[in-house]
C-alpha atoms as a PDB file:
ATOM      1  CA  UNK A   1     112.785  86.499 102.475  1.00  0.00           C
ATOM      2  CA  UNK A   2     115.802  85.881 104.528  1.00  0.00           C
ATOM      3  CA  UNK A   3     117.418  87.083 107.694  1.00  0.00           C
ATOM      4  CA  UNK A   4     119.378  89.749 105.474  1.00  0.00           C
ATOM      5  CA  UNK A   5     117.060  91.361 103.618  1.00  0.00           C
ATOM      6  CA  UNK A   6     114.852  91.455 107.006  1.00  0.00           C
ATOM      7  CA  UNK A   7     118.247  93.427 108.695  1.00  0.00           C
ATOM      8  CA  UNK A   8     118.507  95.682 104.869  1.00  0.00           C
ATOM      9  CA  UNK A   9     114.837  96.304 104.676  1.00  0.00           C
ATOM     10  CA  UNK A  10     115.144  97.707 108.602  1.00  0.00           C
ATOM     11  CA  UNK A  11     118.417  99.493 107.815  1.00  0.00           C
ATOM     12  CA  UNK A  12     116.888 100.932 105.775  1.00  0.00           C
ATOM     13  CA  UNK A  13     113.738 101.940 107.235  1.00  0.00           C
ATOM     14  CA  UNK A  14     115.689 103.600 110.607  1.00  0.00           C
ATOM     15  CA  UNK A  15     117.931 105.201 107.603  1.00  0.00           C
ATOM     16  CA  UNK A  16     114.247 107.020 106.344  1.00  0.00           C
ATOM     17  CA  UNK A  17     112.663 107.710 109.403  1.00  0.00           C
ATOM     18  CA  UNK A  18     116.062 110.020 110.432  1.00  0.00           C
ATOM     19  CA  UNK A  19     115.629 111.260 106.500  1.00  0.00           C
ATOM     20  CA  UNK A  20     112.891 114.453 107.009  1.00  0.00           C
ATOM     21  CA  UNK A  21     110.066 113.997 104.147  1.00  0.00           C
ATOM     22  CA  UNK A  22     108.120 110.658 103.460  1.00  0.00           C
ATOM     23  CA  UNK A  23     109.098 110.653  99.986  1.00  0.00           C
ATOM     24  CA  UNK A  24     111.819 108.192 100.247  1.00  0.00           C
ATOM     25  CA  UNK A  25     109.446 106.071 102.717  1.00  0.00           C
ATOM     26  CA  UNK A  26     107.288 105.048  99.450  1.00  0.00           C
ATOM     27  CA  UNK A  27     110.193 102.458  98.304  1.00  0.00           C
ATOM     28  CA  UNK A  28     109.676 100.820 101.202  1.00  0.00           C
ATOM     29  CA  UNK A  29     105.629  99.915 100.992  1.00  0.00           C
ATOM     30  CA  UNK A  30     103.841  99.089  98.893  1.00  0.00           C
ATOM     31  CA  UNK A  31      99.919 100.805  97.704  1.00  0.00           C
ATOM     32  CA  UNK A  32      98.292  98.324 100.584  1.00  0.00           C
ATOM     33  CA  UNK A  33     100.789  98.567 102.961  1.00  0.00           C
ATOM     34  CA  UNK A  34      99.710  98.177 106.586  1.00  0.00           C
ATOM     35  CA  UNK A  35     101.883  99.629 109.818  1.00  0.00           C
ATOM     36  CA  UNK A  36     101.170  98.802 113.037  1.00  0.00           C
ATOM     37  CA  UNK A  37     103.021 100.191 115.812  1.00  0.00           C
ATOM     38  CA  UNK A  38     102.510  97.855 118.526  1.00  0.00           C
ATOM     39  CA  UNK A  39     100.231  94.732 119.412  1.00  0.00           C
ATOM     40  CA  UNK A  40      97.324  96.298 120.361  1.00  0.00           C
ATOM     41  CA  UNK A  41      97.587  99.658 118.194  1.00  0.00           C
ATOM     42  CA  UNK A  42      95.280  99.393 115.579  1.00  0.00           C
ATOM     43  CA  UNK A  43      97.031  99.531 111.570  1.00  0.00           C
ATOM     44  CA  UNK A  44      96.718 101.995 109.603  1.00  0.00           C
ATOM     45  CA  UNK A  45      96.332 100.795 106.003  1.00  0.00           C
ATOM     46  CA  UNK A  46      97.074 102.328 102.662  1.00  0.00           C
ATOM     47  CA  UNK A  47     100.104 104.075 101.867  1.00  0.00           C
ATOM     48  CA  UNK A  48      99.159 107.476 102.440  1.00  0.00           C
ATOM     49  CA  UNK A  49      97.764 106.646 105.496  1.00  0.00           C
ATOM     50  CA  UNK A  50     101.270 104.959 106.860  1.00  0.00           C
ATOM     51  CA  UNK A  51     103.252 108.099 105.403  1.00  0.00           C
ATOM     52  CA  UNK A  52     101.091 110.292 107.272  1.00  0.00           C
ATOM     53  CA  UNK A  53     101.437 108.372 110.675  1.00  0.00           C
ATOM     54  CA  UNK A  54     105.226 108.340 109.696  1.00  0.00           C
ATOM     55  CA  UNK A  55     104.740 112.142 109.741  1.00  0.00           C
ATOM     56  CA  UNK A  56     102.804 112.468 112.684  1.00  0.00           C
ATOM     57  CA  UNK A  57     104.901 110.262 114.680  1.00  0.00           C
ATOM     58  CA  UNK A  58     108.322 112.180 113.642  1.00  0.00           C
ATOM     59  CA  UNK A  59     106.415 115.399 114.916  1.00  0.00           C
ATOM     60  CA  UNK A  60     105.379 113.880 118.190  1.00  0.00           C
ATOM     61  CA  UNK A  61     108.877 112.697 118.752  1.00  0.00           C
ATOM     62  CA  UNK A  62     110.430 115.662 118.399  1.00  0.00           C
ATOM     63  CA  UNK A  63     107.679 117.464 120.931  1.00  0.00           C
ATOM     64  CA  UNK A  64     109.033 115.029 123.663  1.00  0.00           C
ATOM     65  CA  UNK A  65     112.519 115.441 122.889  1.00  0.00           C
END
């Protein structure tokens, strides 16, 4: 992996997380994917588990907004 397909991959990812569903999200992790948020969140592991944080997170964000 190099330094551009780090900047695509993230692209990318800011592209889907504006997109509303998580059903574009899935091209982006794999089965066993884990997120974490931040150094001391804990991950959340498994792909339905990150879509759902992805979720919960956009919902959140729009609360404070």
């Amino acid at each position: 992996m190099d330094r551009k397909h780090v900047e695509e991959w993230l692209a990318t990812y800011e592209r889907l997380w504006r997109t509303p569903g998580t059903d574009a999200l899935v091209t982006l992790f794999t089965e066993d994917a884990s997120y974490q948020q931040g150094p001391y969140w804990t991950p959340v592991v498994g792909l339905p588990a990150v879509l759902a944080g992805t979720a919960a997170g956009r919902f959140a964000r729009r609360l404070l907004t």
